[in-house]
N, C-alpha and C. Protein backbone atom coordinates (compact mmCIF):
# COMPACT_ATOMS: atom_id res chain seq x y z
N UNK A 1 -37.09 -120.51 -113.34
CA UNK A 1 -36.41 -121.71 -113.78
C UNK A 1 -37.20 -122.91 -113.22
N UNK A 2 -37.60 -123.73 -113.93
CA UNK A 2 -38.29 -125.03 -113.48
C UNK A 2 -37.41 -125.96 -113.62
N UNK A 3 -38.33 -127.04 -112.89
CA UNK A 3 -37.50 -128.28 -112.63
C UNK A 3 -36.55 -129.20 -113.18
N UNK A 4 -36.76 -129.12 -114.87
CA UNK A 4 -36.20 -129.50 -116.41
C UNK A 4 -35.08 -128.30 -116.38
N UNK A 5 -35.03 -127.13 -116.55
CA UNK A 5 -34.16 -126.62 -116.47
C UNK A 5 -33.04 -127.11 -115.23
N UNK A 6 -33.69 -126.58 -113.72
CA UNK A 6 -32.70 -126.95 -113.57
C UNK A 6 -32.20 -128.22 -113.47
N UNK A 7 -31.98 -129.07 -113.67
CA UNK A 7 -32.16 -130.73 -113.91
C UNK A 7 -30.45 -130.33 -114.80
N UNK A 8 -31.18 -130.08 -116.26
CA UNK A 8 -30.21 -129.99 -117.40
C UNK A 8 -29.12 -128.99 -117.16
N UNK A 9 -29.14 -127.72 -116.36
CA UNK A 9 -28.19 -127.16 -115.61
C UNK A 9 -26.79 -127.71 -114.80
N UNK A 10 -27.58 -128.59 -113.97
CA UNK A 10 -26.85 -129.22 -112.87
C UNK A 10 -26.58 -130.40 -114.00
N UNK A 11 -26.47 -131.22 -114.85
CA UNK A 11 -25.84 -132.21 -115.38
C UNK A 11 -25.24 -131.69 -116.60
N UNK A 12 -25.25 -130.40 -116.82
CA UNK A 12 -24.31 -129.88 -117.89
C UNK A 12 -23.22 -129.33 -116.83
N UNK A 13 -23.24 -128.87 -115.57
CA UNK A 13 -22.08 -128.62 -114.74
C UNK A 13 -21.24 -129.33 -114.43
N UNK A 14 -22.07 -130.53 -114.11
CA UNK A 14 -21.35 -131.92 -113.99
C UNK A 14 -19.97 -132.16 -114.93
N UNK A 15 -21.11 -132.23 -116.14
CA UNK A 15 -20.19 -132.86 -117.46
C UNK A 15 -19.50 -132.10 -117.36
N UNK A 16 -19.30 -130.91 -117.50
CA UNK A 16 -17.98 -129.81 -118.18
C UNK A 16 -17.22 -130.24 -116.90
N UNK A 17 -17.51 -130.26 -115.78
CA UNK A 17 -16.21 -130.17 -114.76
C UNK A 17 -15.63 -131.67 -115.03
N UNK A 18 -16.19 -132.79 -114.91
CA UNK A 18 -15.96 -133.83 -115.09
C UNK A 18 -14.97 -134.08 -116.74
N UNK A 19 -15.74 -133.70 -117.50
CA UNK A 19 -14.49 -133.72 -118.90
C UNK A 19 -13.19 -132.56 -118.57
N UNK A 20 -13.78 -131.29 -118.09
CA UNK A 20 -12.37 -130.74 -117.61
C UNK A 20 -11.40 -131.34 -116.99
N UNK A 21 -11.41 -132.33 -116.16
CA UNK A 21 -10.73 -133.25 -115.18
C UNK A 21 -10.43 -134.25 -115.79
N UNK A 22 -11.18 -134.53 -116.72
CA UNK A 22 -10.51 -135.72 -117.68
C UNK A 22 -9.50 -135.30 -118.59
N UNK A 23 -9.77 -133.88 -119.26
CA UNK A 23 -9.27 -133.21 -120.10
C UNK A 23 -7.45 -133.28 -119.88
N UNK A 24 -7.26 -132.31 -118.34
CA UNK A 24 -6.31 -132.23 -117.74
C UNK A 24 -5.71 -133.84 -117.51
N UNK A 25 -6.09 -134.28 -117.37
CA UNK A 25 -5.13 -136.08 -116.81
C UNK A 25 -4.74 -136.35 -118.39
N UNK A 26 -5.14 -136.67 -118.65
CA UNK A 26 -4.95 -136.93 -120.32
C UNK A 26 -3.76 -135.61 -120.99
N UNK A 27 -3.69 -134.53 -120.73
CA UNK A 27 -2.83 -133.84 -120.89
C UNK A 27 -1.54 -134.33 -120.28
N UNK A 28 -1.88 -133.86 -118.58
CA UNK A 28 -0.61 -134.69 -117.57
C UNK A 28 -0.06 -136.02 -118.33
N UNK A 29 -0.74 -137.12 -118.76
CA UNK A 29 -0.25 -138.08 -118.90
C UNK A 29 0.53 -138.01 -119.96
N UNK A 30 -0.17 -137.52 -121.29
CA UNK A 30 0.60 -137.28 -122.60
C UNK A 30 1.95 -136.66 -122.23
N UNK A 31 1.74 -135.67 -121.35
CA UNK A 31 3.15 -135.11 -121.07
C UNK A 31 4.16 -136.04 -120.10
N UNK A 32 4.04 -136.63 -119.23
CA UNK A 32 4.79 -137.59 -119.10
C UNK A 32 5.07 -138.83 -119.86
N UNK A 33 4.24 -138.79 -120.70
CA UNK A 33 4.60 -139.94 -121.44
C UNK A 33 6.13 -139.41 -122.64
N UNK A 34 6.03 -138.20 -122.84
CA UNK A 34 7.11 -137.63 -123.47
C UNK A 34 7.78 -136.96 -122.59
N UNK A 35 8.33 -137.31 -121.84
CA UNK A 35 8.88 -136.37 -120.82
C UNK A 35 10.57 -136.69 -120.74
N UNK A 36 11.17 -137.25 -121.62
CA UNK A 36 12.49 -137.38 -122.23
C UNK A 36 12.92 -136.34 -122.81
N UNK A 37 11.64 -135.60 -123.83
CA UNK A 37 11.38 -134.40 -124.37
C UNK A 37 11.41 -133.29 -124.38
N UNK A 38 10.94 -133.09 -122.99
CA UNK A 38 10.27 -132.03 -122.06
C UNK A 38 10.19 -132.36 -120.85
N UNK A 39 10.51 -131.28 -119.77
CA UNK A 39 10.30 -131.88 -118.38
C UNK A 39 8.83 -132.17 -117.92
N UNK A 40 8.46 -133.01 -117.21
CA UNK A 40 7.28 -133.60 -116.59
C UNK A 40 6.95 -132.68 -115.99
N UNK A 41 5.48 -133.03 -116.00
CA UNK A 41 4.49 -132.26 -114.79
C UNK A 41 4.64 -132.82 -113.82
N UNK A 42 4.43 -132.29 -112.61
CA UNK A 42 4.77 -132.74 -111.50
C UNK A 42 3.62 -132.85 -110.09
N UNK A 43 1.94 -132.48 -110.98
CA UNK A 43 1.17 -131.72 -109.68
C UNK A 43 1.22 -132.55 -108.47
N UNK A 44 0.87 -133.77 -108.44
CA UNK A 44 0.47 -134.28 -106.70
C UNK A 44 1.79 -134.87 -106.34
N UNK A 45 2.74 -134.10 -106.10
CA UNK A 45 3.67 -133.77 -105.61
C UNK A 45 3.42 -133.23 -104.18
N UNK A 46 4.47 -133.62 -102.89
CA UNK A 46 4.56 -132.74 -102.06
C UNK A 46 5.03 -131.19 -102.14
N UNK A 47 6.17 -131.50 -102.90
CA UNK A 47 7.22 -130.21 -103.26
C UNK A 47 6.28 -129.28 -104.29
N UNK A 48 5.24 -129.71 -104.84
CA UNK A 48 4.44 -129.05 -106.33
C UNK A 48 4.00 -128.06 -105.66
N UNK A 49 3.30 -127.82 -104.41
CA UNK A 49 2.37 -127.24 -104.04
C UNK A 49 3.30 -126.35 -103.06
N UNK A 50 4.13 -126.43 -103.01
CA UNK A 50 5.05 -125.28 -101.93
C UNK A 50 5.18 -123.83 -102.76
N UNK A 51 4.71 -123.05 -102.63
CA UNK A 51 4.78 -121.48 -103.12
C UNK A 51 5.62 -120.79 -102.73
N UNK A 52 6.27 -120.95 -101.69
CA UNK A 52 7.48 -119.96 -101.07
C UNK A 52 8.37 -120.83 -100.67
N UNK A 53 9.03 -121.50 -101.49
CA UNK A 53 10.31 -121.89 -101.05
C UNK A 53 11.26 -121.20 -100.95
N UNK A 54 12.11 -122.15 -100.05
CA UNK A 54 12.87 -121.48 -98.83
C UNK A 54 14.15 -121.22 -99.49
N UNK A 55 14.79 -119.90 -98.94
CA UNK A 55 15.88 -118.91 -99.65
C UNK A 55 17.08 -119.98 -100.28
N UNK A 56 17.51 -119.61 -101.29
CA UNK A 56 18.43 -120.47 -101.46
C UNK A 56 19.71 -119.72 -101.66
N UNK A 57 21.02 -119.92 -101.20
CA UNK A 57 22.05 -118.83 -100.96
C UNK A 57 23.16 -119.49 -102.25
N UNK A 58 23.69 -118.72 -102.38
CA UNK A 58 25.11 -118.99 -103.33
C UNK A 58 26.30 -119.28 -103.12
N UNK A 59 26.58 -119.44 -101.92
CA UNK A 59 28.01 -119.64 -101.18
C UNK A 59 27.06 -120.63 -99.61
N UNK A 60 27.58 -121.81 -99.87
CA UNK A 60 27.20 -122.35 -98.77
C UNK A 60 27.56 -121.52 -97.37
N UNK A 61 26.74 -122.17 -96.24
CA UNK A 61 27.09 -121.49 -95.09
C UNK A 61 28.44 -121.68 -94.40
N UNK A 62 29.50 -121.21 -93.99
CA UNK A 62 30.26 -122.01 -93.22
C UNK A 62 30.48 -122.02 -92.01
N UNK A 63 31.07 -122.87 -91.45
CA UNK A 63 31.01 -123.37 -90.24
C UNK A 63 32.00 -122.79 -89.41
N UNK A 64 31.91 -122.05 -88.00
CA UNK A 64 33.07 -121.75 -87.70
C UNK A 64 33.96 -122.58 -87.12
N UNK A 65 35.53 -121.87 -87.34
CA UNK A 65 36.78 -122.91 -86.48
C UNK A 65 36.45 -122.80 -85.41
């Protein structure tokens, strides 16, 4: 691979990640922009990124007398 190659390599990686990232915001946004519709995306969220949230019970706890 020479220098032209990789040149055109590394700025076709660029682009695709860079329009991928554009791709996605432009999605996100469309979808909040209708989000009366449909519920919103939510990614940069604190709560978005939590994977194991915490147990949730069916009968609150109670308190003893």
């Amino acid at each position: 691979m020479d220098l032209d190659n990789a040149a055109a390599f590394m700025l076709g990686t660029i682009g695709y990640g860079a329009g991928t990232l554009v791709l996605v915001a432009v999605v996100v946004a469309i979808n909040n922009i209708i989000s009366k519709y449909w519920k919103p995306i939510q990614i940069f969220t604190a709560d978005s990124w939590n994977i194991n949230p915490p147990a949730q019970f069916i009968e609150q706890p109670r308190e003893p007398k």
